[in-house]
PDB file of N, CA and C in Angstrom:
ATOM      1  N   UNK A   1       0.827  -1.190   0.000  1.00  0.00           N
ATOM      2  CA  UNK A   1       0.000   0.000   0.000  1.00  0.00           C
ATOM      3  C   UNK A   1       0.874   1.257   0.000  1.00  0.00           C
ATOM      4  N   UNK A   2       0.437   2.391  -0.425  1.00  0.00           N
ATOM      5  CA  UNK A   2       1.043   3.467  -0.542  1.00  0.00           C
ATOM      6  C   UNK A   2       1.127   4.209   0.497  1.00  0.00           C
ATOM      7  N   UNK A   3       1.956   5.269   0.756  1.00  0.00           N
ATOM      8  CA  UNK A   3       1.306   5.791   1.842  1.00  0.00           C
ATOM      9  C   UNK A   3       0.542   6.585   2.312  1.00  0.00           C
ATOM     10  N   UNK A   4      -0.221   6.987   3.248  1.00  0.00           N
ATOM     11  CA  UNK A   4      -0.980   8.065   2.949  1.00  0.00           C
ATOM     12  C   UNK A   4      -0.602   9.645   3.617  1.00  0.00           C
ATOM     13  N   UNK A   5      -1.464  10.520   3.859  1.00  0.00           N
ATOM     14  CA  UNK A   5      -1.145  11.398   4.839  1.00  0.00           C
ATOM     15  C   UNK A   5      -0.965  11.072   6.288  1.00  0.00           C
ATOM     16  N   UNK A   6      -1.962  10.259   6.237  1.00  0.00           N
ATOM     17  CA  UNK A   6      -2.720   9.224   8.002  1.00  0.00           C
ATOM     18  C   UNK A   6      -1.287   8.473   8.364  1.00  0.00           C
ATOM     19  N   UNK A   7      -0.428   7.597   7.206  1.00  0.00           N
ATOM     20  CA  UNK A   7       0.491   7.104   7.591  1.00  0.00           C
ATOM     21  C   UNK A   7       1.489   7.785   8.118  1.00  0.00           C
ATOM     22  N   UNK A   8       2.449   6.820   9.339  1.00  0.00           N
ATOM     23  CA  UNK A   8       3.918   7.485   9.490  1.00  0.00           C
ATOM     24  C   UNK A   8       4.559   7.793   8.411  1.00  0.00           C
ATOM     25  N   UNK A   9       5.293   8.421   8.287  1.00  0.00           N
ATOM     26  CA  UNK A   9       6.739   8.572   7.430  1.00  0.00           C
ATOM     27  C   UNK A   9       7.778   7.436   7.670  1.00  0.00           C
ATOM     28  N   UNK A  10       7.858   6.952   6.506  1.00  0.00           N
ATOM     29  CA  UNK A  10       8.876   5.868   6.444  1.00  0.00           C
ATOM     30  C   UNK A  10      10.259   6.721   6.797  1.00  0.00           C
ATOM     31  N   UNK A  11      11.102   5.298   8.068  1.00  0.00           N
ATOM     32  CA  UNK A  11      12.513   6.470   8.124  1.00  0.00           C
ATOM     33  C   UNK A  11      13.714   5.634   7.471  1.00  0.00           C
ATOM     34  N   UNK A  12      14.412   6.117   6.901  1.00  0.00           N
ATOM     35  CA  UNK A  12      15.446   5.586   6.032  1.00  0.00           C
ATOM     36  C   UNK A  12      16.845   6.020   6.306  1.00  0.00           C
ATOM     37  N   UNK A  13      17.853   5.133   6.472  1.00  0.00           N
ATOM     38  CA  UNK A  13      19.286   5.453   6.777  1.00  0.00           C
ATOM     39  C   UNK A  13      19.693   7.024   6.357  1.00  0.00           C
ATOM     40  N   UNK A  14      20.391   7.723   6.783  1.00  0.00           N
ATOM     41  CA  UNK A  14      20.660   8.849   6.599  1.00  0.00           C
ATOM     42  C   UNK A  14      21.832   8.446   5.537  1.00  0.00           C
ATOM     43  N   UNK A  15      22.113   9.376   3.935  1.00  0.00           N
ATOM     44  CA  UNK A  15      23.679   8.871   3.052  1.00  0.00           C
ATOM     45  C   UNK A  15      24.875   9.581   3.223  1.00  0.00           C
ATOM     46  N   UNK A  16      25.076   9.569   3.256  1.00  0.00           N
ATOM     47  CA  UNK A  16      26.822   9.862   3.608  1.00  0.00           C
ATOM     48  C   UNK A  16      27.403   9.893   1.962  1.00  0.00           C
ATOM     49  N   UNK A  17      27.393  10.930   1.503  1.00  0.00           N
ATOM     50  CA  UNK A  17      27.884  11.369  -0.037  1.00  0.00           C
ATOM     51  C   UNK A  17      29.230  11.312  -0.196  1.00  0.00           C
ATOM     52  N   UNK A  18      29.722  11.779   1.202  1.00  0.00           N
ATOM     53  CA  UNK A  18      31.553  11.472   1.117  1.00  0.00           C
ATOM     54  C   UNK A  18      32.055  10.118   1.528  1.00  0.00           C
ATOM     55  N   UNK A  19      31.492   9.062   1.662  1.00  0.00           N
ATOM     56  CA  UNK A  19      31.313   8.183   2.264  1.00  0.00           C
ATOM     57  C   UNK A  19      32.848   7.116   0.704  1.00  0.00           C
ATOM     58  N   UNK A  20      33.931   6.571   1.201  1.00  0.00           N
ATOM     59  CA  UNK A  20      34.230   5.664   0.443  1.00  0.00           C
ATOM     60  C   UNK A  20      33.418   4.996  -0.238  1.00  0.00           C
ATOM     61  N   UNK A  21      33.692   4.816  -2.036  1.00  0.00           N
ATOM     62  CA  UNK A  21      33.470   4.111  -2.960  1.00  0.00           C
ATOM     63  C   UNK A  21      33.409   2.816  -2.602  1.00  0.00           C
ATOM     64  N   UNK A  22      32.811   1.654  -2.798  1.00  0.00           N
ATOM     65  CA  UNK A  22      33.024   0.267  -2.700  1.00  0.00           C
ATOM     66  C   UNK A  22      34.046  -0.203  -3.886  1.00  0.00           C
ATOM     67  N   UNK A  23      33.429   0.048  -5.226  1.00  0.00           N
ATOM     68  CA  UNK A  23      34.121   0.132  -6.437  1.00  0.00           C
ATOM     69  C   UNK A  23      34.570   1.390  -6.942  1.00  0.00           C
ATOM     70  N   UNK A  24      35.875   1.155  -7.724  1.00  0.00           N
ATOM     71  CA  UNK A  24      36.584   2.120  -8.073  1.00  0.00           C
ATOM     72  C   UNK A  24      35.738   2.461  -9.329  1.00  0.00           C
ATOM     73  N   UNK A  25      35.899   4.146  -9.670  1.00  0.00           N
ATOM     74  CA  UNK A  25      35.036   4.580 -10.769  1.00  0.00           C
ATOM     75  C   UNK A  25      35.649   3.769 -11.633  1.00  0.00           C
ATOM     76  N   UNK A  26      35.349   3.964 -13.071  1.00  0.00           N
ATOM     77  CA  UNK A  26      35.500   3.041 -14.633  1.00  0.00           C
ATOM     78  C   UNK A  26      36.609   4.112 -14.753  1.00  0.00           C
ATOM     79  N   UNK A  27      37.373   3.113 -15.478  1.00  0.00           N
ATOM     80  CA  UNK A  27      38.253   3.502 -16.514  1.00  0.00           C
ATOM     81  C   UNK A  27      38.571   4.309 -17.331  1.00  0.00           C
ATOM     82  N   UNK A  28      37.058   4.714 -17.752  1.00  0.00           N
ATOM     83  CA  UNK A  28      37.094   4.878 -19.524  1.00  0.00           C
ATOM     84  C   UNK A  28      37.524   6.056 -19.475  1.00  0.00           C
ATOM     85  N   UNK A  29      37.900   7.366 -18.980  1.00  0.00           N
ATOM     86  CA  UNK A  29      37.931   8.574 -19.065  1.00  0.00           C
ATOM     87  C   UNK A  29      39.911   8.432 -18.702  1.00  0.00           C
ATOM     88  N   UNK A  30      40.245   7.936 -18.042  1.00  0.00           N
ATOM     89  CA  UNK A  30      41.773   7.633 -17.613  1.00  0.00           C
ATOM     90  C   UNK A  30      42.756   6.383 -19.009  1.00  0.00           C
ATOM     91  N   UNK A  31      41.249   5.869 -19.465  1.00  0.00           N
ATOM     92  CA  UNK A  31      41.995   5.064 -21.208  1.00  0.00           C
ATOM     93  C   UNK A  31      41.946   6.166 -21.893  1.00  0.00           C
ATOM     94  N   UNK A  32      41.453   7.094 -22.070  1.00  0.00           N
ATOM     95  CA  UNK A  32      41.589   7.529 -23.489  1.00  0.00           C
ATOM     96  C   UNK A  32      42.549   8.959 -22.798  1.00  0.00           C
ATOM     97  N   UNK A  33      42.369   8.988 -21.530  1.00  0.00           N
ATOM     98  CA  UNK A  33      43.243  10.036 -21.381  1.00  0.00           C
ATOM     99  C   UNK A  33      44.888   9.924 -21.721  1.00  0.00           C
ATOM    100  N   UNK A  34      44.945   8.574 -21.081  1.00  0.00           N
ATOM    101  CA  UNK A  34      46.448   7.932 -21.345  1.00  0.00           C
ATOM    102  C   UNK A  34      46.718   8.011 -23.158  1.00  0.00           C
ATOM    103  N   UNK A  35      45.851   7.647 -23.899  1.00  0.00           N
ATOM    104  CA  UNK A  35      45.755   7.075 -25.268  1.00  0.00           C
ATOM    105  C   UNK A  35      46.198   8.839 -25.494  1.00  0.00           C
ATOM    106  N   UNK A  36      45.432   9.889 -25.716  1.00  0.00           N
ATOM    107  CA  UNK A  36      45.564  11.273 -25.920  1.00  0.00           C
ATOM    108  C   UNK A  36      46.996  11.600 -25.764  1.00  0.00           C
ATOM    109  N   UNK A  37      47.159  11.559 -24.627  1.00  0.00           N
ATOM    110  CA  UNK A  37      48.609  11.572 -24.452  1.00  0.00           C
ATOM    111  C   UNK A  37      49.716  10.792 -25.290  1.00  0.00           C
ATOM    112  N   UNK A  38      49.090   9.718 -24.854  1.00  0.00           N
ATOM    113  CA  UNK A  38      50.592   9.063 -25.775  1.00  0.00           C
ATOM    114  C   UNK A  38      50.709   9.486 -27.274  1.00  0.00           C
ATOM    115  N   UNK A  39      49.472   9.713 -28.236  1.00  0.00           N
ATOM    116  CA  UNK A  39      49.092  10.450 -29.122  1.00  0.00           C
ATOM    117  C   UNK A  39      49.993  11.634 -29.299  1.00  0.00           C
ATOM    118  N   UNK A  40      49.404  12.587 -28.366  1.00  0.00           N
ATOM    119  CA  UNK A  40      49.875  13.878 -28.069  1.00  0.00           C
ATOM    120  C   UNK A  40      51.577  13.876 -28.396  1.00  0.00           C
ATOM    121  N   UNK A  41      52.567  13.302 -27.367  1.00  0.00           N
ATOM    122  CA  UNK A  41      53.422  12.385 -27.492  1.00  0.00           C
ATOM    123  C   UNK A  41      53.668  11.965 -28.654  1.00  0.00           C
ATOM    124  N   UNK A  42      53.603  11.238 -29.182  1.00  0.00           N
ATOM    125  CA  UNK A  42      54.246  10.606 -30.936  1.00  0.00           C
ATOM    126  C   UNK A  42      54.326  11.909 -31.857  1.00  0.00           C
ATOM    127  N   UNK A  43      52.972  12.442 -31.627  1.00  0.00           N
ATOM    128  CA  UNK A  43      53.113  13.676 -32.833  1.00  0.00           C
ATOM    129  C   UNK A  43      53.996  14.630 -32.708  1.00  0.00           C
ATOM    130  N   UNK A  44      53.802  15.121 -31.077  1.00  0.00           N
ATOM    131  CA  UNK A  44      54.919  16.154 -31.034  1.00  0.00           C
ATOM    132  C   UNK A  44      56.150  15.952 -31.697  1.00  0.00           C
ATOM    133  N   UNK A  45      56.594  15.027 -31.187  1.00  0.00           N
ATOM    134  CA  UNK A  45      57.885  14.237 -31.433  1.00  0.00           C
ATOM    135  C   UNK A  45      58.384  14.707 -32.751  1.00  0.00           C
ATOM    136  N   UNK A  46      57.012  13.916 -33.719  1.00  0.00           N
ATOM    137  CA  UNK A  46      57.511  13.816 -35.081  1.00  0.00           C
ATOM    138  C   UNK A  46      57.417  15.713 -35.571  1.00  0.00           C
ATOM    139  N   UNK A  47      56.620  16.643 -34.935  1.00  0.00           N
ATOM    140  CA  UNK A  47      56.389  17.702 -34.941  1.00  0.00           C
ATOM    141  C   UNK A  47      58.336  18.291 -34.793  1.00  0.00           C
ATOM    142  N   UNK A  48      58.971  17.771 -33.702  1.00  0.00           N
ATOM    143  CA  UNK A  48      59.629  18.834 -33.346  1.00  0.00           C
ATOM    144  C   UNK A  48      60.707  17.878 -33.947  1.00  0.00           C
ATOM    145  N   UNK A  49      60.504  16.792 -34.249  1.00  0.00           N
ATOM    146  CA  UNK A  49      61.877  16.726 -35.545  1.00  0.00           C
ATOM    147  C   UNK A  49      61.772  17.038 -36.748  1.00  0.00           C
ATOM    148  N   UNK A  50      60.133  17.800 -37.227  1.00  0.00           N
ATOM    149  CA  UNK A  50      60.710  18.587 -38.422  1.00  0.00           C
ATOM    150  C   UNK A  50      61.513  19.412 -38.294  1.00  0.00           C
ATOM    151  N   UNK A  51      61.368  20.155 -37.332  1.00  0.00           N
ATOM    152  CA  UNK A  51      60.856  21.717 -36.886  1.00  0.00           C
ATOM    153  C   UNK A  51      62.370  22.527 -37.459  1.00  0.00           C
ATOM    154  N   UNK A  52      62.782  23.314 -37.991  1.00  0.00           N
ATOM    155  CA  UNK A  52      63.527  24.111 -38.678  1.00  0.00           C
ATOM    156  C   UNK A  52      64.689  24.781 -37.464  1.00  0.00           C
ATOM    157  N   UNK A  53      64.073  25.062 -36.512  1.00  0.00           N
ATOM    158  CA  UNK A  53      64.971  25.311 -35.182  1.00  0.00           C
ATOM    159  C   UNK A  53      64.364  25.255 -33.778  1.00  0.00           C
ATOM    160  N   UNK A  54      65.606  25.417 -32.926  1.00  0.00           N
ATOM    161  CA  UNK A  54      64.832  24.687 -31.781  1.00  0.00           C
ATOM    162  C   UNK A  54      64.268  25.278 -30.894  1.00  0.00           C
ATOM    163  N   UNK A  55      64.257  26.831 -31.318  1.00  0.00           N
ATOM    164  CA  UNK A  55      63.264  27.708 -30.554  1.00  0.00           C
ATOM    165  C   UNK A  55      61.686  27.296 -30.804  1.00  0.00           C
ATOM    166  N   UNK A  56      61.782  26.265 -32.175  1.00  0.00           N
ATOM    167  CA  UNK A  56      60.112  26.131 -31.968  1.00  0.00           C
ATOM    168  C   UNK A  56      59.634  25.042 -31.003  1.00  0.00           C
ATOM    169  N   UNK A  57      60.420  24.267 -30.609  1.00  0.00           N
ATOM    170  CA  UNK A  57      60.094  23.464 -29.255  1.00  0.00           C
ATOM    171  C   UNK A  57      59.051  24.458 -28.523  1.00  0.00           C
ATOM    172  N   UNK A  58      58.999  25.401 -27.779  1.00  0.00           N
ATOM    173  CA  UNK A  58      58.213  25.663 -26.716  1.00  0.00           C
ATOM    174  C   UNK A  58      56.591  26.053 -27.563  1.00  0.00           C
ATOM    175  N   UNK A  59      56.826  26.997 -28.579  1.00  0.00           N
ATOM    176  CA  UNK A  59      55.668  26.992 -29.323  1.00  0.00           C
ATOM    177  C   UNK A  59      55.053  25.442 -30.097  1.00  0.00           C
ATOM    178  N   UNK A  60      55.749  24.497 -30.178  1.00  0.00           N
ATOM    179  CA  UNK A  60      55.396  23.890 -30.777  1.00  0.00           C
ATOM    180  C   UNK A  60      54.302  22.863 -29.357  1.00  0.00           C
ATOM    181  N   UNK A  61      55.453  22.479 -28.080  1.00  0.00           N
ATOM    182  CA  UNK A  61      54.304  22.053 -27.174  1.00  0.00           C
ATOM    183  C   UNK A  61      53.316  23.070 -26.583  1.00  0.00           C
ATOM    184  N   UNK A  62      53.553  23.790 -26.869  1.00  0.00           N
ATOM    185  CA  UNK A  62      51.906  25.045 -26.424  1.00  0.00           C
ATOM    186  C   UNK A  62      50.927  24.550 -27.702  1.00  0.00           C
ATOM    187  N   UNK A  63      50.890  24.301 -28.951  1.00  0.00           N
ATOM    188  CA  UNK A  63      50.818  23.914 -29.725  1.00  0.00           C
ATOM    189  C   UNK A  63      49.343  22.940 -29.801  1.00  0.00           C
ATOM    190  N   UNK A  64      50.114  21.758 -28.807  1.00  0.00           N
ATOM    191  CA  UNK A  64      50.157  20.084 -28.851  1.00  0.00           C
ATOM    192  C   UNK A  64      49.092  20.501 -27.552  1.00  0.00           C
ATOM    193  N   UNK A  65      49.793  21.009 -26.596  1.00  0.00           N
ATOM    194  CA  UNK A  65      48.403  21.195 -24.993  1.00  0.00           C
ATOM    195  C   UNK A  65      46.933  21.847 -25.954  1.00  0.00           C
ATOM    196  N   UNK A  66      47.476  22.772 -26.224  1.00  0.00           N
ATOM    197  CA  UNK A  66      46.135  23.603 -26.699  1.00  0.00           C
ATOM    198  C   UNK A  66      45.305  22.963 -27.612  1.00  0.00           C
ATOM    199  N   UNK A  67      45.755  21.620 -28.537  1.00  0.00           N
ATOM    200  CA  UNK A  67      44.826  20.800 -29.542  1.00  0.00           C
ATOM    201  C   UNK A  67      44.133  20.134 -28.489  1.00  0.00           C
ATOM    202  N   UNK A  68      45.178  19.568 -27.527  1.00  0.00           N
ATOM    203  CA  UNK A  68      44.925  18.665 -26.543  1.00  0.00           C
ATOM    204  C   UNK A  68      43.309  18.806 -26.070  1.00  0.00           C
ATOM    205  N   UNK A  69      43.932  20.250 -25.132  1.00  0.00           N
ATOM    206  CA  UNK A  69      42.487  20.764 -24.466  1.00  0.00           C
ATOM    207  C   UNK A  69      41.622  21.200 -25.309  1.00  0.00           C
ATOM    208  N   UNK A  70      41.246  21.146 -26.590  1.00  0.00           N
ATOM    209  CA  UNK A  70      40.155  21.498 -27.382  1.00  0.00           C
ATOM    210  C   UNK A  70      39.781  19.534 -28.026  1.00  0.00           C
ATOM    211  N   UNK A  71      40.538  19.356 -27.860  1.00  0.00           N
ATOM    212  CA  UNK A  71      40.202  17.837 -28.377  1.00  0.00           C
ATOM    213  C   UNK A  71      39.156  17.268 -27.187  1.00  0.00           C
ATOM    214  N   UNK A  72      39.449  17.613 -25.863  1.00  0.00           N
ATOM    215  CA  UNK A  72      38.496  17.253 -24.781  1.00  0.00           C
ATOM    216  C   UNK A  72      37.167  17.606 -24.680  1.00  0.00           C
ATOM    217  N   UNK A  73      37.195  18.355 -25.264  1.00  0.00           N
ATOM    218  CA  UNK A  73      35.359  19.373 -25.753  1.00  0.00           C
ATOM    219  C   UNK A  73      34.512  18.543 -26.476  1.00  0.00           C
ATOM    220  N   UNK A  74      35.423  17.765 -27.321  1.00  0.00           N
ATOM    221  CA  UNK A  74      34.817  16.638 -28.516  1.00  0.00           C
ATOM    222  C   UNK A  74      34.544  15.264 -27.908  1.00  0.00           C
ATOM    223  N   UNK A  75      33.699  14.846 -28.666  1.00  0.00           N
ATOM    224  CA  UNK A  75      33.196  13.288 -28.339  1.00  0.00           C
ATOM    225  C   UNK A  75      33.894  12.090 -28.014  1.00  0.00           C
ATOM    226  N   UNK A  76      34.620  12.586 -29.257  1.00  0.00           N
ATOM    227  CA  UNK A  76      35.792  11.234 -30.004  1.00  0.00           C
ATOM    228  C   UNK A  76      36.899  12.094 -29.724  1.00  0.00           C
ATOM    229  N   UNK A  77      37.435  12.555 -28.449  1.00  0.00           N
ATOM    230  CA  UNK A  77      39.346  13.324 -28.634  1.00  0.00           C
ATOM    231  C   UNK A  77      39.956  12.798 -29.591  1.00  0.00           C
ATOM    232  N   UNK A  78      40.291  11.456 -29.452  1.00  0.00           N
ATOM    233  CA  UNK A  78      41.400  10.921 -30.473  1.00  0.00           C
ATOM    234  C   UNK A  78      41.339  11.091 -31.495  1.00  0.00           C
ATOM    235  N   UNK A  79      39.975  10.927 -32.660  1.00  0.00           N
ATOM    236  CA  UNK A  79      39.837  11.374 -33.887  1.00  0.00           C
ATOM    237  C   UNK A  79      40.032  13.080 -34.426  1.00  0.00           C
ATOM    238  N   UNK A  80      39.716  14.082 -33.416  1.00  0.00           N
ATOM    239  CA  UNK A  80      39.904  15.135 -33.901  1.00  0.00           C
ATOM    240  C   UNK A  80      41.169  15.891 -33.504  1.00  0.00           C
ATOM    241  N   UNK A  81      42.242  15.012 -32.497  1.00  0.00           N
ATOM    242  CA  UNK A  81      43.098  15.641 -31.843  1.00  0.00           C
ATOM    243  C   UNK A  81      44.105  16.154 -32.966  1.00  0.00           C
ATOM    244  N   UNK A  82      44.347  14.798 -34.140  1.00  0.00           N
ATOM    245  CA  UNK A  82      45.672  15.237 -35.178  1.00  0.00           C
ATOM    246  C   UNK A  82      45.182  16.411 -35.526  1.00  0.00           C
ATOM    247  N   UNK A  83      43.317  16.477 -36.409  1.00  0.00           N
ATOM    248  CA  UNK A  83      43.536  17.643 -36.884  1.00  0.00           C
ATOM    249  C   UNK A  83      43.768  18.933 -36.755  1.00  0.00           C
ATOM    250  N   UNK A  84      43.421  19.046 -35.229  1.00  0.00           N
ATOM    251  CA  UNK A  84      43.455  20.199 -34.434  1.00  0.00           C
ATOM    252  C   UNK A  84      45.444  20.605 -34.144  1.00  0.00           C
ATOM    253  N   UNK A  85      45.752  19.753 -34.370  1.00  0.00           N
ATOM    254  CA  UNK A  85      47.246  19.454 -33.984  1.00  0.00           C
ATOM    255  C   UNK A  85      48.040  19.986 -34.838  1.00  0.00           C
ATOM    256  N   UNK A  86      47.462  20.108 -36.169  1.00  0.00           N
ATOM    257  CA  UNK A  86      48.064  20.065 -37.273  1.00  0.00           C
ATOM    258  C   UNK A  86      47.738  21.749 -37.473  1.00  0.00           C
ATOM    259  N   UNK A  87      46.353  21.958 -37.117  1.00  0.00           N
ATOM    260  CA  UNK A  87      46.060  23.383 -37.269  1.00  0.00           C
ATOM    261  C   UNK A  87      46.766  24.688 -36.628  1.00  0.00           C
ATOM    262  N   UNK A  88      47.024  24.120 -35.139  1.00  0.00           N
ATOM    263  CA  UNK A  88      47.675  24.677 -34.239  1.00  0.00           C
ATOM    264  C   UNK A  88      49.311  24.874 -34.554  1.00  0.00           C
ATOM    265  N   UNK A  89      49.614  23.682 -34.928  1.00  0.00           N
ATOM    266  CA  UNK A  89      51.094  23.588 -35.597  1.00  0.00           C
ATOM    267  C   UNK A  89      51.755  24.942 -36.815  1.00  0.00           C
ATOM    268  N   UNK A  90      50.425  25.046 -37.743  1.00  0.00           N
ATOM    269  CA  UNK A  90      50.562  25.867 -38.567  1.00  0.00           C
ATOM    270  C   UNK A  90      50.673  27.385 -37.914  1.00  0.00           C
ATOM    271  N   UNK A  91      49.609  27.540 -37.334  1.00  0.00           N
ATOM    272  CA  UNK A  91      49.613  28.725 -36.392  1.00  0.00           C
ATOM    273  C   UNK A  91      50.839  28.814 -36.078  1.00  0.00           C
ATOM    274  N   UNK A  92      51.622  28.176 -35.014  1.00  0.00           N
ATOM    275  CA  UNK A  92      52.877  28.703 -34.176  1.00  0.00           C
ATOM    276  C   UNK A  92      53.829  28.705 -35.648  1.00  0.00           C
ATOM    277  N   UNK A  93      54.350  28.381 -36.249  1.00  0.00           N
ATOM    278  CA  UNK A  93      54.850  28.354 -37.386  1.00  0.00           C
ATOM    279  C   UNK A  93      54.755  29.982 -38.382  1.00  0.00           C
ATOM    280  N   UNK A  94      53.403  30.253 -38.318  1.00  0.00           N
ATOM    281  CA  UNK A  94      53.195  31.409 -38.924  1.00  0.00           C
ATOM    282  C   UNK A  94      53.436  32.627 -38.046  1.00  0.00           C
ATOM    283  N   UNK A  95      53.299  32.237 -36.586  1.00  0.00           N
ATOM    284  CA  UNK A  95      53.622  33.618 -35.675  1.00  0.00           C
ATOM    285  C   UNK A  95      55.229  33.320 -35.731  1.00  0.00           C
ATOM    286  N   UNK A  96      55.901  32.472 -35.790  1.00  0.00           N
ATOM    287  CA  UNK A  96      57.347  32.260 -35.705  1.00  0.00           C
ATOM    288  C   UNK A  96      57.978  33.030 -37.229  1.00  0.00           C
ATOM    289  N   UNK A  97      57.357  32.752 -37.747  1.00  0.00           N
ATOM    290  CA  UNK A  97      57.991  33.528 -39.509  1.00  0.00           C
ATOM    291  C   UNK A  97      57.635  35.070 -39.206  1.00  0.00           C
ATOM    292  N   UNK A  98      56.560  35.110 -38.646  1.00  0.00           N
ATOM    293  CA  UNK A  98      56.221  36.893 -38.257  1.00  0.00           C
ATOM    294  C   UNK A  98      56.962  37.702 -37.872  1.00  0.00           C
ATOM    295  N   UNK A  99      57.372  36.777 -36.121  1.00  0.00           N
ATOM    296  CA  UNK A  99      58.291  37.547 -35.596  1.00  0.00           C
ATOM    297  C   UNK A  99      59.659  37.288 -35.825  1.00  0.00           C
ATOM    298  N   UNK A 100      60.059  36.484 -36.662  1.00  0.00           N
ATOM    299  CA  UNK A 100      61.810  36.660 -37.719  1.00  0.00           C
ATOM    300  C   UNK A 100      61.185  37.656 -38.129  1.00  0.00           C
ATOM    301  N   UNK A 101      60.359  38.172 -38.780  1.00  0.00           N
ATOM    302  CA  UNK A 101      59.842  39.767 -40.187  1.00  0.00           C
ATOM    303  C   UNK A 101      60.512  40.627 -39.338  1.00  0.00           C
ATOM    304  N   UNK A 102      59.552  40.697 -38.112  1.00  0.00           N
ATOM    305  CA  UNK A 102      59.439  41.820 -37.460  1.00  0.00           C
ATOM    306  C   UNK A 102      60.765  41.890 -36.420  1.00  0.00           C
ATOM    307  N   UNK A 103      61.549  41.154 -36.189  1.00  0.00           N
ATOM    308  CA  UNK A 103      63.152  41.118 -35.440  1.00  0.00           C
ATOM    309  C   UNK A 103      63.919  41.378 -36.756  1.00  0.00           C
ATOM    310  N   UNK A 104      63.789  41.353 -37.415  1.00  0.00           N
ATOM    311  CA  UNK A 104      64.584  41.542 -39.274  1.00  0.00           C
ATOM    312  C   UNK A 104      64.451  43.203 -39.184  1.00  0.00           C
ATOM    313  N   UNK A 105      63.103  43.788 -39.553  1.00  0.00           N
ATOM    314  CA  UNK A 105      63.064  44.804 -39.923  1.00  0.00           C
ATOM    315  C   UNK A 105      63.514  45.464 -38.413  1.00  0.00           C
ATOM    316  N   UNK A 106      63.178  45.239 -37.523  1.00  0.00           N
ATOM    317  CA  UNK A 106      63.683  46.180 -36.195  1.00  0.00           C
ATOM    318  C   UNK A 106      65.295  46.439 -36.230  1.00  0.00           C
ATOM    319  N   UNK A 107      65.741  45.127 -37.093  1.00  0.00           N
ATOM    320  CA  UNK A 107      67.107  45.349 -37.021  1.00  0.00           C
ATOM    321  C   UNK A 107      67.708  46.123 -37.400  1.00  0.00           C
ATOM    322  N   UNK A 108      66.791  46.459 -39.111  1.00  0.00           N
ATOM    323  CA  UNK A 108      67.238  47.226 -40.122  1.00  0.00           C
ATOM    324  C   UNK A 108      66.806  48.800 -39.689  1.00  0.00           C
ATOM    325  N   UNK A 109      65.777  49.567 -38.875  1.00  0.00           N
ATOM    326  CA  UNK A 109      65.739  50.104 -38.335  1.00  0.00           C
ATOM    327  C   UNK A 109      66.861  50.923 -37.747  1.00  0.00           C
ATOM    328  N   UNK A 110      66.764  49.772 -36.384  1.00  0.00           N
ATOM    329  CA  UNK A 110      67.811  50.393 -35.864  1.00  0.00           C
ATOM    330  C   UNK A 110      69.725  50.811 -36.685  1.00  0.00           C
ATOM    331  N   UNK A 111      69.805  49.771 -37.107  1.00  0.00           N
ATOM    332  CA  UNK A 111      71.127  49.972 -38.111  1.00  0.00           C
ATOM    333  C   UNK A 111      70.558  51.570 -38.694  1.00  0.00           C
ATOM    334  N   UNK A 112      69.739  51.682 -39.410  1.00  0.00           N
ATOM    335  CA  UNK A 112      69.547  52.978 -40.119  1.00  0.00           C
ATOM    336  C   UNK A 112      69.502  54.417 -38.864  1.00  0.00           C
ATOM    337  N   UNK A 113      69.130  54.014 -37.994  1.00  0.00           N
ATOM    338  CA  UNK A 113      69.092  55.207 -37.110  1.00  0.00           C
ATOM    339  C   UNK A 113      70.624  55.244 -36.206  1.00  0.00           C
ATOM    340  N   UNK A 114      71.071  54.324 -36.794  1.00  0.00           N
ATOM    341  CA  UNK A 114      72.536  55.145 -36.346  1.00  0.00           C
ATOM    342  C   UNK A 114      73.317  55.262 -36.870  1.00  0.00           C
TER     343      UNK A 114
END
């Protein structure tokens, strides 16, 4: 029977929310995190043995985090991480040719003003 107004109130253990897990959470978020990484990892790699010099190391892993953390937004990380990787790659690459322009011409600058 249900209960009514007329009835007591059923009393029930009080829960304890901080209370130890019995079972450990799943996996699945710590597999693909590892997988991302190691990902992350191979490409760089092959990223920074193109790489033309070795100042692009630091832009290049700012690069690799920043696909990283936009790859986490997505469903599937692993499938969209290269492309994002690849996009980002181009980016630091194009601010790196910029600022050779712009350390070039400052140079020539200054040479002319003295």
């Amino acid at each position: 029977m249900k209960n009514t107004v007329l009835d007591p109130p059923v009393e029930r253990p009080p829960v304890n929310r901080f209370a130890e897990a019995t079972e450990p959470p799943a996996p699945f978020t710590l597999t693909t995190e590892t997988q991302l990484e190691r990902l992350k990892n191979r490409l760089l790699r092959e990223a920074v043995a193109a790489a033309a010099s070795p100042a692009m190391l630091a832009p290049l892993r700012r690069a690799a985090n920043e696909a990283a953390a936009l790859a986490w937004l997505e469903p599937h990380p692993l499938l969209v991480f290269p492309v994002l990787l690849g996009e980002k790659i181009l980016e630091a690459r194009l601010r790196e040719q910029r600022q050779q322009r712009i350390h070039a011409r400052r140079g020539n600058l200054i040479e002319e003003a003295a």
